[in-house]
Protein backbone atom coordinates (compact mmCIF):
# COMPACT_ATOMS: atom_id res chain seq x y z
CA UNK A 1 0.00 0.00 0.00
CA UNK A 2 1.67 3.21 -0.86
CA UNK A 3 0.84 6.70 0.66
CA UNK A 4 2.44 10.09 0.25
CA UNK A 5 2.99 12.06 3.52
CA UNK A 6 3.69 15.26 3.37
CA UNK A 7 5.82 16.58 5.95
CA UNK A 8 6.58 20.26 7.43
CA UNK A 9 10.19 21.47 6.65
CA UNK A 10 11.12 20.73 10.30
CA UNK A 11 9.38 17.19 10.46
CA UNK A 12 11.48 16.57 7.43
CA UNK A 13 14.51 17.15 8.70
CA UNK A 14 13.51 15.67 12.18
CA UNK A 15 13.12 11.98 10.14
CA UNK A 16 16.15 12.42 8.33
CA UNK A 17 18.19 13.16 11.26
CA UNK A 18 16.26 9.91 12.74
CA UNK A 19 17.77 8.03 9.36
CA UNK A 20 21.19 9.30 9.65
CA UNK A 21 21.24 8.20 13.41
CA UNK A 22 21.29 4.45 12.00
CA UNK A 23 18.17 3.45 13.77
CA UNK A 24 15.85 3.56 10.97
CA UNK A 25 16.72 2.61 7.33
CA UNK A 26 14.40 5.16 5.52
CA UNK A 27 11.90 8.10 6.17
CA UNK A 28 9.05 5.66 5.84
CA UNK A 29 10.42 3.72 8.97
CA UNK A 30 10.29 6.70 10.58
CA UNK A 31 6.81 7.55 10.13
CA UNK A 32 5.64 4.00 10.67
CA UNK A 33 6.95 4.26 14.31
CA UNK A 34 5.48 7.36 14.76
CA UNK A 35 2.32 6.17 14.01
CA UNK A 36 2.60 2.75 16.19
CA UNK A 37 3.56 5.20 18.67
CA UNK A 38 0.29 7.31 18.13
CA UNK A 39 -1.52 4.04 18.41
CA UNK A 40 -0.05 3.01 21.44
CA UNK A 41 -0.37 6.52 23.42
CA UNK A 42 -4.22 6.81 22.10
CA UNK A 43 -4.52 3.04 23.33
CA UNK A 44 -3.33 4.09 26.87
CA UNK A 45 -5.20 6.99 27.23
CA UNK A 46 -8.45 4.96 26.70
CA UNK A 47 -7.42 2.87 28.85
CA UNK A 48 -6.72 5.69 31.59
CA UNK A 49 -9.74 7.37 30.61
CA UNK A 50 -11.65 3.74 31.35
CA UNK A 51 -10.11 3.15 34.97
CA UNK A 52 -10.88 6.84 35.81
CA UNK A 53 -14.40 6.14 34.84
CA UNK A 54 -14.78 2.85 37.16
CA UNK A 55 -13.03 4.95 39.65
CA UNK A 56 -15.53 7.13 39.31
CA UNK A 57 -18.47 4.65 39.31
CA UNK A 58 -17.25 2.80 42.23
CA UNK A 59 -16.72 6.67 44.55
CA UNK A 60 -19.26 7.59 47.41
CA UNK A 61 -19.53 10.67 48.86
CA UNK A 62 -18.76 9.33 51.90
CA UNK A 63 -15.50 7.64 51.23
CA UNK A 64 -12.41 9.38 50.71
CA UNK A 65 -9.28 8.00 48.59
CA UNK A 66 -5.90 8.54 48.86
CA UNK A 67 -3.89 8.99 45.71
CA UNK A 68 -1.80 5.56 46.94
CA UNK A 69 -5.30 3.59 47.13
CA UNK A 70 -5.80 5.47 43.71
CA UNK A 71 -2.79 4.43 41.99
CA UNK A 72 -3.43 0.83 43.05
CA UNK A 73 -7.12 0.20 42.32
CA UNK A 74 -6.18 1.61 39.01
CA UNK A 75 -3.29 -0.72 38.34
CA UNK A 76 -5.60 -3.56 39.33
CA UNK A 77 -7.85 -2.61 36.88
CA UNK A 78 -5.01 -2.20 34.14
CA UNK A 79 -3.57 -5.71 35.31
CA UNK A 80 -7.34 -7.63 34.96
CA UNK A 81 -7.76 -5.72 30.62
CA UNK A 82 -4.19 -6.80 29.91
């Protein structure tokens, strides 16, 4: 599948500077991680988003978390999707 990106002048250089590095072989390369990384960061944030909500759900006015009982309850939740 081919598509044509076009880039901004500093983007441009950016990805060649990536190539030139010796990491990546080609622009393309460059732009294909950028992208997986894209994916992965919108991926997390629904994910973040999700645990907030059932956070959310599960609050009473009564009760009052700490950001320690936070943190955890969330990483439950992040360790039961995976």
């Amino acid at each position: 599948m081919a598509t044509n990106v076009h880039l901004t002048a500093e983007l441009e250089r950016f990805a060649r500077r990536c190539v030139k590095s010796g990491r990546y072989n080609n622009v393309s390369e460059v732009v294909r991680a950028a992208l997986r990384l894209l994916e992965e960061t919108r991926s997390a944030a629904k994910l973040l988003r999700e645990c907030w909500m059932k956070l959310r759900l599960k609050r009473t006015a009564t009760v009052v978390y700490t950001i320690d009982e936070v943190a955890r309850e969330m990483d439950a939740i992040i360790a039961k999707s995976r």
